[in-house]
PDB file of N, CA and C in Angstrom:
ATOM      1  N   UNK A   1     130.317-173.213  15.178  1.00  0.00           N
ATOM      2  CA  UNK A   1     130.525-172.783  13.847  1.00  0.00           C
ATOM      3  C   UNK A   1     129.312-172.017  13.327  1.00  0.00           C
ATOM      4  N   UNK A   2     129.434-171.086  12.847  1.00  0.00           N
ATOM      5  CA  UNK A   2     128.858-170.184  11.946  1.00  0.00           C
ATOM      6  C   UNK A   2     128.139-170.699  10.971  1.00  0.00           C
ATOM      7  N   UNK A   3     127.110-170.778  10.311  1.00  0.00           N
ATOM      8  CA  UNK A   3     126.417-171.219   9.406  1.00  0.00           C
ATOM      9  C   UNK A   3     126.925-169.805   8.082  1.00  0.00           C
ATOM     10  N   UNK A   4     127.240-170.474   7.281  1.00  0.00           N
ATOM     11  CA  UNK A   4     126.804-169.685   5.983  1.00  0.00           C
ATOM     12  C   UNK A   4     125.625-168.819   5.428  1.00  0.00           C
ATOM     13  N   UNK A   5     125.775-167.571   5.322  1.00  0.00           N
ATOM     14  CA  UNK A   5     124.527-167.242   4.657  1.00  0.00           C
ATOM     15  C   UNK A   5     124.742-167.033   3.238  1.00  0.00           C
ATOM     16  N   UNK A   6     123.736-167.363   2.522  1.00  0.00           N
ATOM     17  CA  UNK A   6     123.391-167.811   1.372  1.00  0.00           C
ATOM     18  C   UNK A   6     122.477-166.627   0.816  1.00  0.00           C
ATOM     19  N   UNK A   7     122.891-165.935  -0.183  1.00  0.00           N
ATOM     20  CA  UNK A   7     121.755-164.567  -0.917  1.00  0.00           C
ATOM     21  C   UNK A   7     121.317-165.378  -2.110  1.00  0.00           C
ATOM     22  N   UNK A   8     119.700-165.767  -2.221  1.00  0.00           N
ATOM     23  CA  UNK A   8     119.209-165.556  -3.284  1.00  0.00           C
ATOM     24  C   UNK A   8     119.303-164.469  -4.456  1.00  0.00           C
ATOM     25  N   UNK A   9     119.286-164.983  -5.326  1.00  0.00           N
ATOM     26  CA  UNK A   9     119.292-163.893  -6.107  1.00  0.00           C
ATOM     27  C   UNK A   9     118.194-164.191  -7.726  1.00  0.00           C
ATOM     28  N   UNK A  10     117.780-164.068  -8.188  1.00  0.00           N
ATOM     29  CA  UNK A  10     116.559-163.951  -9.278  1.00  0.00           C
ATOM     30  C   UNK A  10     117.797-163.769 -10.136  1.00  0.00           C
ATOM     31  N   UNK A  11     117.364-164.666 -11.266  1.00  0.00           N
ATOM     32  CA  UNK A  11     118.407-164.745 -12.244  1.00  0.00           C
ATOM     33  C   UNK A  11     117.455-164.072 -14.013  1.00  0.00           C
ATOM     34  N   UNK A  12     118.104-163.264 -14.352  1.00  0.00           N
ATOM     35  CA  UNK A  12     116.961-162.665 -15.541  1.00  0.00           C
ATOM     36  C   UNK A  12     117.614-163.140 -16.455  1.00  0.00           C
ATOM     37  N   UNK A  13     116.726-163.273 -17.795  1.00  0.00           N
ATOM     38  CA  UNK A  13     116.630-163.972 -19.157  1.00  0.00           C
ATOM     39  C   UNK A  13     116.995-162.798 -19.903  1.00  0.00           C
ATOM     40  N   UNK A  14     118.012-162.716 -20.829  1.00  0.00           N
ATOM     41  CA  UNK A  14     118.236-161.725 -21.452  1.00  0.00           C
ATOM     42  C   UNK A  14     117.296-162.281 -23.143  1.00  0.00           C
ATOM     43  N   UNK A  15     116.468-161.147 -23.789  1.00  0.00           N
ATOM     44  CA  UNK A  15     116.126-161.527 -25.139  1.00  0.00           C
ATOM     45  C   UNK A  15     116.863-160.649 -25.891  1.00  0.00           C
ATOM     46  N   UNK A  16     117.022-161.311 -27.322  1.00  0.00           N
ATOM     47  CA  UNK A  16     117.462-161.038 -28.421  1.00  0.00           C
ATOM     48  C   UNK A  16     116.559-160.587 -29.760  1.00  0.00           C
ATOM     49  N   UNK A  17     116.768-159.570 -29.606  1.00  0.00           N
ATOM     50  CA  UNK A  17     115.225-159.168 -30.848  1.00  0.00           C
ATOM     51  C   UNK A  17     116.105-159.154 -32.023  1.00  0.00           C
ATOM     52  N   UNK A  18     115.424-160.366 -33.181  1.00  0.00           N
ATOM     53  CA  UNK A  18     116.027-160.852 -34.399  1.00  0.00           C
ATOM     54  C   UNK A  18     114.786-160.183 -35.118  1.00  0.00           C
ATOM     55  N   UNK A  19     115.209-158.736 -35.867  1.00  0.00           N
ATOM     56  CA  UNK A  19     115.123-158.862 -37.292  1.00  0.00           C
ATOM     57  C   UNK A  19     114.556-159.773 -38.061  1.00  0.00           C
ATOM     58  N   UNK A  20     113.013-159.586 -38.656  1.00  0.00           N
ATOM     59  CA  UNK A  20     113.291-160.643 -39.942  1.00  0.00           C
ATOM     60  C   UNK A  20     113.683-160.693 -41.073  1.00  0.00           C
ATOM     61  N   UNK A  21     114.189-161.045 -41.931  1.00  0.00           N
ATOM     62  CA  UNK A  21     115.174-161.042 -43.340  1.00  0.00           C
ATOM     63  C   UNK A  21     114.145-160.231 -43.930  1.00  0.00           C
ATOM     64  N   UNK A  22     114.321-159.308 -45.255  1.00  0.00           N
ATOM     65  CA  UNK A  22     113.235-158.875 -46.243  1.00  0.00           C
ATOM     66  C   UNK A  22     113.631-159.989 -47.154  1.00  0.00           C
ATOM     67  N   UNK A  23     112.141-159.991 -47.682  1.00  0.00           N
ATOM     68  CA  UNK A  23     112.223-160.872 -48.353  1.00  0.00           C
ATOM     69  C   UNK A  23     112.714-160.015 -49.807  1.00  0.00           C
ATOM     70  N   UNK A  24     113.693-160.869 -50.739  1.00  0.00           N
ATOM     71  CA  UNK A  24     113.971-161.011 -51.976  1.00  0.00           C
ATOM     72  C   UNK A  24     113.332-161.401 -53.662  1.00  0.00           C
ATOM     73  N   UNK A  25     112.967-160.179 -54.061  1.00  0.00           N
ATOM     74  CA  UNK A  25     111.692-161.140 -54.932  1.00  0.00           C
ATOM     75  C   UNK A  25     112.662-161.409 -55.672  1.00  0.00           C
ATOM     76  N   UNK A  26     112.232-162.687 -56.109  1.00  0.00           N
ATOM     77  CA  UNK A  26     113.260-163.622 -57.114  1.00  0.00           C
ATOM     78  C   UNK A  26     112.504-163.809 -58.436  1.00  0.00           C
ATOM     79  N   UNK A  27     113.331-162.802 -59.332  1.00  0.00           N
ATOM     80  CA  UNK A  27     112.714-162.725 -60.947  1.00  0.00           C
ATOM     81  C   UNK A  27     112.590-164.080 -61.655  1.00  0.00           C
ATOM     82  N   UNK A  28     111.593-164.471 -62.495  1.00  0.00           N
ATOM     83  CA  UNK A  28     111.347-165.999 -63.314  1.00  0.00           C
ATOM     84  C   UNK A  28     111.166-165.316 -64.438  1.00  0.00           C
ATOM     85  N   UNK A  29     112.079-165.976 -65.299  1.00  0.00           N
ATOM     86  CA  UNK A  29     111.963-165.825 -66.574  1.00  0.00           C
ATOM     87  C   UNK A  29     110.907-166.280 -67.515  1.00  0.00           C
ATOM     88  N   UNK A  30     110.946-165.902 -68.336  1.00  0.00           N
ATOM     89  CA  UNK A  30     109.905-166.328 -69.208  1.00  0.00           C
ATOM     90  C   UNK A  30     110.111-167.667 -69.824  1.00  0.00           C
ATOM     91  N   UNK A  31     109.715-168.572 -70.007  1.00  0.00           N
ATOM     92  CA  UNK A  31     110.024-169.813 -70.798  1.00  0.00           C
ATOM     93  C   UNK A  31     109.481-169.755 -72.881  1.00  0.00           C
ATOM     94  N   UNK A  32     110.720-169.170 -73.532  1.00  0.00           N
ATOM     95  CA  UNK A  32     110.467-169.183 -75.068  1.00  0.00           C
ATOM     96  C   UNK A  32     110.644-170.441 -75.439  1.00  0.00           C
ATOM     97  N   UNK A  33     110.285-170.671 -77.194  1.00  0.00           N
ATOM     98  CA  UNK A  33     110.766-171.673 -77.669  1.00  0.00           C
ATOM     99  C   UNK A  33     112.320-171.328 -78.432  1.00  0.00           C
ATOM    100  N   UNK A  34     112.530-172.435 -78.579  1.00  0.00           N
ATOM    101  CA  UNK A  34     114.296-172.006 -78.752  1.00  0.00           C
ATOM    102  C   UNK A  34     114.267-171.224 -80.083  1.00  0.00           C
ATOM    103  N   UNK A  35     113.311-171.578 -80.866  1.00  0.00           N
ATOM    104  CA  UNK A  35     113.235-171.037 -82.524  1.00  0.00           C
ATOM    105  C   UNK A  35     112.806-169.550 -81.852  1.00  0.00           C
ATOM    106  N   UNK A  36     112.048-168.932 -81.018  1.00  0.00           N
ATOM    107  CA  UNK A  36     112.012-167.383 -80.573  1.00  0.00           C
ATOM    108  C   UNK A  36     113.379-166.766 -80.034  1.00  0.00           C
ATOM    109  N   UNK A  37     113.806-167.740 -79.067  1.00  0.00           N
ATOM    110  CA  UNK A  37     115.223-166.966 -78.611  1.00  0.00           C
ATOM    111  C   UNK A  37     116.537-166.807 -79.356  1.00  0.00           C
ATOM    112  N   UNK A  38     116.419-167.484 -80.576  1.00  0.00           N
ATOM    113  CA  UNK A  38     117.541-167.625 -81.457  1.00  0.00           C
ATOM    114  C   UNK A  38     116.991-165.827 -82.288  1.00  0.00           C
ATOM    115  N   UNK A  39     115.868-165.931 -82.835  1.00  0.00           N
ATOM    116  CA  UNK A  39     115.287-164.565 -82.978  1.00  0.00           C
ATOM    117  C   UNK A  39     115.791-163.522 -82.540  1.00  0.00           C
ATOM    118  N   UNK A  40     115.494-163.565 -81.548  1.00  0.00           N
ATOM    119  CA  UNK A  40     115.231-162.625 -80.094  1.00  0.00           C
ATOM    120  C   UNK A  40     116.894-161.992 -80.369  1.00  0.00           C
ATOM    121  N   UNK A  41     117.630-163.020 -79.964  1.00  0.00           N
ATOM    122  CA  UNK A  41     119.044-162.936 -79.897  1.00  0.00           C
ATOM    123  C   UNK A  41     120.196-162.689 -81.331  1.00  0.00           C
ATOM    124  N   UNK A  42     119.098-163.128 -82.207  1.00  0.00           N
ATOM    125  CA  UNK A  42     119.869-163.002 -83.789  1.00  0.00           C
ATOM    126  C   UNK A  42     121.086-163.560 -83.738  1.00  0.00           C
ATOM    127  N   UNK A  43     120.553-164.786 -83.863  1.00  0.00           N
ATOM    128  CA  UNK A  43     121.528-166.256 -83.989  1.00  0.00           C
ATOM    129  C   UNK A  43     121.519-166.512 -84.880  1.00  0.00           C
ATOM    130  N   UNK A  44     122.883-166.755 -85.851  1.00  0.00           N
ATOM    131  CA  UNK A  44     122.433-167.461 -87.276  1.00  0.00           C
ATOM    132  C   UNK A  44     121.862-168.783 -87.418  1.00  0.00           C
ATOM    133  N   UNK A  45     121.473-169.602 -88.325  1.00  0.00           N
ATOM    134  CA  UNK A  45     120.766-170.391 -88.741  1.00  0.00           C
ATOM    135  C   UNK A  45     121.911-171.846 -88.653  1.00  0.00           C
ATOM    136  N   UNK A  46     123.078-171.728 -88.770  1.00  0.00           N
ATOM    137  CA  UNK A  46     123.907-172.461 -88.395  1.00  0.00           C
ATOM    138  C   UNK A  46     124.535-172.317 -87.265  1.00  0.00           C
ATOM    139  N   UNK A  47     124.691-171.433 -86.405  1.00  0.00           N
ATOM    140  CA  UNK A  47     124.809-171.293 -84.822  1.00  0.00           C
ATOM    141  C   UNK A  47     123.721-171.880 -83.931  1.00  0.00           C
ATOM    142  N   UNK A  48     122.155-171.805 -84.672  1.00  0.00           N
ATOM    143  CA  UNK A  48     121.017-172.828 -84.189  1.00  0.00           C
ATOM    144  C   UNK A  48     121.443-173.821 -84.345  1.00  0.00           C
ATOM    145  N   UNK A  49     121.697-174.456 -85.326  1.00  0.00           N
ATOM    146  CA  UNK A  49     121.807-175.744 -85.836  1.00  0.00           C
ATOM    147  C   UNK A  49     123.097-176.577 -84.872  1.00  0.00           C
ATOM    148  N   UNK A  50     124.157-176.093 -84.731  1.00  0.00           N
ATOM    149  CA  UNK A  50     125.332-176.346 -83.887  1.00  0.00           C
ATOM    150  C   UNK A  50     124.717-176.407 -82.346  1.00  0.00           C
ATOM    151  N   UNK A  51     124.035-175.283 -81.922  1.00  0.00           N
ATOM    152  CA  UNK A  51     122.938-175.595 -80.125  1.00  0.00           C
ATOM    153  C   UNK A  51     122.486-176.921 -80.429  1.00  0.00           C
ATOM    154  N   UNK A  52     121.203-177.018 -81.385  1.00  0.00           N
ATOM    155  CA  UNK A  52     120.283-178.100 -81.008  1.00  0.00           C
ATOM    156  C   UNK A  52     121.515-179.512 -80.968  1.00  0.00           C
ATOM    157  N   UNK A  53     122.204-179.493 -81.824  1.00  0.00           N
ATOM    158  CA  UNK A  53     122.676-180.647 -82.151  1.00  0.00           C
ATOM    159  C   UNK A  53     123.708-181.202 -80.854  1.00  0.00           C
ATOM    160  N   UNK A  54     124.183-180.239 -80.679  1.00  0.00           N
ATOM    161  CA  UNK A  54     125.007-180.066 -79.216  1.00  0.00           C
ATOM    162  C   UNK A  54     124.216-180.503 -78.208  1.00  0.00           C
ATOM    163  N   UNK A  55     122.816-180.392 -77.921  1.00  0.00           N
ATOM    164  CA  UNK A  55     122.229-180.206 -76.686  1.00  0.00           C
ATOM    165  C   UNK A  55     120.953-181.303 -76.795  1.00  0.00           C
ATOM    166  N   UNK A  56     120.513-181.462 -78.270  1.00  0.00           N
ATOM    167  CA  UNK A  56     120.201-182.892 -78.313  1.00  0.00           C
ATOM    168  C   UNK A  56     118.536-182.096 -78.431  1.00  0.00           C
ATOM    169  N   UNK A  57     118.093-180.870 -79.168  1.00  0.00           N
ATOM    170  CA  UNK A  57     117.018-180.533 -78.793  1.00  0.00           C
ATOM    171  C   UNK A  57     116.222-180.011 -80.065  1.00  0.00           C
ATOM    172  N   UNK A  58     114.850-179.638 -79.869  1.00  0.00           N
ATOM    173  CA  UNK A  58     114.565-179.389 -81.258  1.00  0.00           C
ATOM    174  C   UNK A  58     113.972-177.990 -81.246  1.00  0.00           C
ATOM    175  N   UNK A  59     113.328-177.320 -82.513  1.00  0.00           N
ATOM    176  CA  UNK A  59     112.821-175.712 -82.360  1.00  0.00           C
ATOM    177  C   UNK A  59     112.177-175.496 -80.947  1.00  0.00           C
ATOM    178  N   UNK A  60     110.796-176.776 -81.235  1.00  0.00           N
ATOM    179  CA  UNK A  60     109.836-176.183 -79.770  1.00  0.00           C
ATOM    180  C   UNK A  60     110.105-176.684 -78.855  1.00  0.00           C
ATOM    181  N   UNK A  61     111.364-176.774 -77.962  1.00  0.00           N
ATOM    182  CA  UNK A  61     111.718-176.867 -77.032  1.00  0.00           C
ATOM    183  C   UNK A  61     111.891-176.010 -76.093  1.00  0.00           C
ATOM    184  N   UNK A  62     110.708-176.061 -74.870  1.00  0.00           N
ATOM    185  CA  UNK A  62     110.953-174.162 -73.946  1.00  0.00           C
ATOM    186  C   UNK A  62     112.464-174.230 -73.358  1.00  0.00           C
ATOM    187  N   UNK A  63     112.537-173.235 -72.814  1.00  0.00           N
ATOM    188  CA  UNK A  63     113.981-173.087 -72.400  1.00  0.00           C
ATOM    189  C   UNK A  63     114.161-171.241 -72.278  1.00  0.00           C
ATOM    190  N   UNK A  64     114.952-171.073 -70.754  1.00  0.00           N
ATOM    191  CA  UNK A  64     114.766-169.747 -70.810  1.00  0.00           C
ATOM    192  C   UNK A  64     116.210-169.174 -71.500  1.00  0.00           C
ATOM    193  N   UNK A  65     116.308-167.641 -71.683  1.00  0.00           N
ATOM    194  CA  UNK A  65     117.395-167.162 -72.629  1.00  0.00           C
ATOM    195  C   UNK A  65     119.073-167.222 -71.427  1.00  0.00           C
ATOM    196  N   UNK A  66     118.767-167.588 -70.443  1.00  0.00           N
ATOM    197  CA  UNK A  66     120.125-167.508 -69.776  1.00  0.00           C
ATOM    198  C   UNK A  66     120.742-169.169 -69.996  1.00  0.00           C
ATOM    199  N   UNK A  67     119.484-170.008 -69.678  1.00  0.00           N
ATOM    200  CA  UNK A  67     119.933-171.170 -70.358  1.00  0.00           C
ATOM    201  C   UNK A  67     120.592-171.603 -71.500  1.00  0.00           C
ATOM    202  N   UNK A  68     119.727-171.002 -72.500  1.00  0.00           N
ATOM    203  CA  UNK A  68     120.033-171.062 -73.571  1.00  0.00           C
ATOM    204  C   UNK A  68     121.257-170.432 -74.074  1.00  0.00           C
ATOM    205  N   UNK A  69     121.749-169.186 -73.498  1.00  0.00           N
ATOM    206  CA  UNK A  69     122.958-168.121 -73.753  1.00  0.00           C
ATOM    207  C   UNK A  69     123.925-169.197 -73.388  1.00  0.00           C
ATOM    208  N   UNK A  70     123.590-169.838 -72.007  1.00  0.00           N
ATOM    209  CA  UNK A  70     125.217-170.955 -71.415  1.00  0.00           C
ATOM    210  C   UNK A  70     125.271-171.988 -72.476  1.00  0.00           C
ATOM    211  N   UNK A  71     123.862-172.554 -72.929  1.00  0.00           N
ATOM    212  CA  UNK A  71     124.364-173.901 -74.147  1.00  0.00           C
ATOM    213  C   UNK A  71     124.927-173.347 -75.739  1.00  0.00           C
ATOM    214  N   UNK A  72     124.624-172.054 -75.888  1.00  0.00           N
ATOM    215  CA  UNK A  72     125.332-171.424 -76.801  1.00  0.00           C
ATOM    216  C   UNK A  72     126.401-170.850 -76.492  1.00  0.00           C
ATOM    217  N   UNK A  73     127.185-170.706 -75.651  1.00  0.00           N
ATOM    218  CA  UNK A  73     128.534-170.646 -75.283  1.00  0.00           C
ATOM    219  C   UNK A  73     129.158-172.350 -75.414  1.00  0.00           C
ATOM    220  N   UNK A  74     128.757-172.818 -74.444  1.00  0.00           N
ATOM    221  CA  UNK A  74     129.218-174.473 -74.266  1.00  0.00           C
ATOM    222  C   UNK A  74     129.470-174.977 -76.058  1.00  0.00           C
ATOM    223  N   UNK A  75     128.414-175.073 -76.916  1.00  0.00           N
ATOM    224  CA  UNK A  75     128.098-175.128 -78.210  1.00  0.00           C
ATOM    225  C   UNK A  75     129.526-174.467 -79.244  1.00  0.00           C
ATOM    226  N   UNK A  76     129.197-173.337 -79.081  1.00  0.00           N
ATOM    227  CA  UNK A  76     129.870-172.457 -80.199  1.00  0.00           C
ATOM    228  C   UNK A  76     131.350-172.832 -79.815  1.00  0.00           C
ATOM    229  N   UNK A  77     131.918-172.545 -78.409  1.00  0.00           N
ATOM    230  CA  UNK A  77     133.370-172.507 -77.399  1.00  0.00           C
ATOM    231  C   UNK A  77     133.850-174.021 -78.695  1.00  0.00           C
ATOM    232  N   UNK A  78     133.277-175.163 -78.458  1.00  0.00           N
ATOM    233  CA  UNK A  78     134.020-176.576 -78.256  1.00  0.00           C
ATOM    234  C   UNK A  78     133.625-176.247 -80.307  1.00  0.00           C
ATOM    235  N   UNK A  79     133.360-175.432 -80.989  1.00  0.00           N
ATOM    236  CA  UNK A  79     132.910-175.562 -81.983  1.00  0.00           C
ATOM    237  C   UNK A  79     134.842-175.586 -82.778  1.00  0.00           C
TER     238      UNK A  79
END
């Protein structure tokens, strides 16, 4: 009987060149007091009054204006 021949063969590593992500600068708001963003936004004096009371908070309380825009929706909506 015949012996088998057998071919080596070198087996190669394929690489994958990954891209790295760019990075995303991620904007931070400013932190006002709620008595500035009611300002800012020209909120009446009883549309303030309906937020804080709603949200349990007082003038100098920081808080940024997107926050504040959702608890004055939430606020005014159930008003």
């Amino acid at each position: 009987m015949a012996e088998k021949k057998t071919k080596k063969t070198k087996k190669t590593s394929t690489r994958v060149f990954v891209q790295p992500k760019a990075k995303v600068a991620i904007r931070q708001e400013d932190s006002l007091t709620v008595a500035e963003i009611a300002e800012i936004l020209k909120i009446s004096d009883f549309d303030l009054f309906m937020v804080k009371q709603y949200a349990n908070i007082d003038n100098g309380t920081l808080m940024t204006q997107t926050k504040f825009k959702e608890l004055y929706k939430k606020a005014i909506k159930g008003r």
